[in-house]
C-alpha atoms as a PDB file:
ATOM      1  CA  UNK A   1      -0.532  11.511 -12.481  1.00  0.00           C
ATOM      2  CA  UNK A   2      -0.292   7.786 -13.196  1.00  0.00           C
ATOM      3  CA  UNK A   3       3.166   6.034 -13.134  1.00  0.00           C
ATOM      4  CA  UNK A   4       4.145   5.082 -16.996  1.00  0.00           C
ATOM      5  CA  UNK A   5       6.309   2.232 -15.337  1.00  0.00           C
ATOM      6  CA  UNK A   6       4.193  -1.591 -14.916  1.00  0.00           C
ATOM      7  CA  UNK A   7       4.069  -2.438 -10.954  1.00  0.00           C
ATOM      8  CA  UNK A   8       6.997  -4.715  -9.714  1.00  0.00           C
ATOM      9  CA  UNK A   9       7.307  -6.707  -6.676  1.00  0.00           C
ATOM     10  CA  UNK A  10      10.562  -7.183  -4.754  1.00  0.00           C
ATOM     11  CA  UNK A  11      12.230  -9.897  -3.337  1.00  0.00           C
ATOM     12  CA  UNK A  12      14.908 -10.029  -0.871  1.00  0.00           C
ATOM     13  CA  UNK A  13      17.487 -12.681  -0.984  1.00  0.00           C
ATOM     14  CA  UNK A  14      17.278 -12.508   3.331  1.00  0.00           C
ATOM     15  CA  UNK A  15      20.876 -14.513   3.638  1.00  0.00           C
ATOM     16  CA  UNK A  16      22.604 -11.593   2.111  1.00  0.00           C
ATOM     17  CA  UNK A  17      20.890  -8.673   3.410  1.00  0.00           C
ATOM     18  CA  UNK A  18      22.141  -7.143   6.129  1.00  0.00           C
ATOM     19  CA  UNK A  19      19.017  -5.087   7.697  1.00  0.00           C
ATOM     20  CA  UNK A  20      20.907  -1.850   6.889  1.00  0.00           C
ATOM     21  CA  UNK A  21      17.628   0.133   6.439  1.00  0.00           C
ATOM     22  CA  UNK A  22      19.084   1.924   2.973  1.00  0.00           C
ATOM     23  CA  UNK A  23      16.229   1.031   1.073  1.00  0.00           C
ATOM     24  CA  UNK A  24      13.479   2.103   3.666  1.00  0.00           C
ATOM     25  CA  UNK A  25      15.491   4.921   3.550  1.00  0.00           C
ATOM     26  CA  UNK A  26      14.839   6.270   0.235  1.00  0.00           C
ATOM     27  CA  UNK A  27      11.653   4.712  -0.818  1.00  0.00           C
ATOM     28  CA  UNK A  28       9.081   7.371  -1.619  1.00  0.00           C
ATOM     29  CA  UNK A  29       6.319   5.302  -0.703  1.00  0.00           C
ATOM     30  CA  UNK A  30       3.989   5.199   1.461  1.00  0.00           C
ATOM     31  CA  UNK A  31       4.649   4.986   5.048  1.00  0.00           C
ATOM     32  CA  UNK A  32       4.465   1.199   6.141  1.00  0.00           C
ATOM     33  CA  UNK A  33       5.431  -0.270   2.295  1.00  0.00           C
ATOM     34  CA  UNK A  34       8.353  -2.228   4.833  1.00  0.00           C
ATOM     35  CA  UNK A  35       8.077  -5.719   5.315  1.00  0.00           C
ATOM     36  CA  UNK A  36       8.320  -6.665   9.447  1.00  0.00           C
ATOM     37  CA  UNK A  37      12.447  -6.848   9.221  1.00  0.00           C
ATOM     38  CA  UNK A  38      12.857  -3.435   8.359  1.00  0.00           C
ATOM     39  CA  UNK A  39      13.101  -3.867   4.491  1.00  0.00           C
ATOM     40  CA  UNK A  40      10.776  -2.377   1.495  1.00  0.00           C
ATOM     41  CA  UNK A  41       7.931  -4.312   1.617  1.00  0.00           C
ATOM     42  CA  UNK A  42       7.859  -8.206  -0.687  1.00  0.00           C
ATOM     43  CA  UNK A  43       5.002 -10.028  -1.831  1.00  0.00           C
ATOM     44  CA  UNK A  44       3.358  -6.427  -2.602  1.00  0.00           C
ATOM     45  CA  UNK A  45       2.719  -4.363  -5.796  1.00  0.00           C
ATOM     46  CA  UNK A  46       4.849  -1.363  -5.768  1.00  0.00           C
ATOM     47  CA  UNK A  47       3.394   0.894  -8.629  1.00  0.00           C
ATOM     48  CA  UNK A  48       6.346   3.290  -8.198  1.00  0.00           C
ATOM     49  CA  UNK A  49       9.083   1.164  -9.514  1.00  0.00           C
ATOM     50  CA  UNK A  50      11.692   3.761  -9.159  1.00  0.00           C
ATOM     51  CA  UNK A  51      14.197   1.425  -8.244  1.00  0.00           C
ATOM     52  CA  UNK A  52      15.986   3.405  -5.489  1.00  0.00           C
ATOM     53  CA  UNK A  53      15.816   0.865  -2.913  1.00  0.00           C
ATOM     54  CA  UNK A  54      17.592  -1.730  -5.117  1.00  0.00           C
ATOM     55  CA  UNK A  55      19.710   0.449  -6.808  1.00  0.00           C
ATOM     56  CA  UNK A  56      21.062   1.849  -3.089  1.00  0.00           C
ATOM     57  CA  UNK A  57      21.490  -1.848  -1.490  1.00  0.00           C
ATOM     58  CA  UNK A  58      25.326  -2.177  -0.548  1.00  0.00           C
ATOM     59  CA  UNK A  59      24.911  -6.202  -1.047  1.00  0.00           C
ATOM     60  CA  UNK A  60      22.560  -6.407  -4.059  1.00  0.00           C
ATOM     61  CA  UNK A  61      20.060  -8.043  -2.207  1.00  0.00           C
ATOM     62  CA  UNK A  62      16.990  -6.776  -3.335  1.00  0.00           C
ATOM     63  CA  UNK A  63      16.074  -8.178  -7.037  1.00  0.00           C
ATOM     64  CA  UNK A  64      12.474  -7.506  -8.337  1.00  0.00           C
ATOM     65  CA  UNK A  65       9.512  -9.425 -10.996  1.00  0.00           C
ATOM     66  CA  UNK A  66       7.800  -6.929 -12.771  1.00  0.00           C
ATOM     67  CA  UNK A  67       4.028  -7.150 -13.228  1.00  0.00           C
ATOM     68  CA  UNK A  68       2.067  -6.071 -16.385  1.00  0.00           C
ATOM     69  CA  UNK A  69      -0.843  -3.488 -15.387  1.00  0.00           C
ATOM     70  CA  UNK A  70      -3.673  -6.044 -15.533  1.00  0.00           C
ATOM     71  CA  UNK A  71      -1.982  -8.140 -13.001  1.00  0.00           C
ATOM     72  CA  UNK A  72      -1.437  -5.648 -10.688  1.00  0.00           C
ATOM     73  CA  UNK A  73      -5.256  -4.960 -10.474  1.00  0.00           C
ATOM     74  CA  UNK A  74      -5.462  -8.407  -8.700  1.00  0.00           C
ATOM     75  CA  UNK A  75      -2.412  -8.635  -6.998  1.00  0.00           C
END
C-alpha cells in the first residue's frame, strides 16, 4: 500500500542535537535510513513521513522540507 503522505526530507540543526538516538529509535524505516552520527538519515527522501522521529526529539532539532511526489522520483 502506497503512503498518501508526499516524501519529506529532514534536516538536523547538528548544534542542538544531542546524539540521543530517540529518533533512530522509533523510525519504522528501513534499517540504515541513519545518517553516519547516529541520526535519521538527511539529504534523503523519506516516503514514510510519519513524523515520529521529530515529533520524539527532546531539543526540537529535527525540522523537515516536504517534497511533492514528482520530485521525489528524482531525488
Amino acid at each position: 500500500m502506497m503512503s498518501t503522505k508526499d516524501p519529506v526530507v529532514f534536516e538536523v540543526e547538528w548544534n542542538a542535537c544531542i546524539k540521543c538516538g530517540a529518533c533512530v529509535a522509533v523510525c519504522p524505516q528501513e534499517a540504515g535510513f541513519t545518517s553516519s552520527f547516529d541520526t535519521i538519515a538527511v539529504n534523503k527522501a523519506c516516503d514514510i513521513a510519519c513524523m515520529f522521529c521529530q515529533t520524539v526529539c527532546p531539543v526540537n532539532a529535527i525540522t523537515h522540507q516536504t517534497l511533492f511526489s514528482t520530485e521525489a522520483a528524482v531525488f
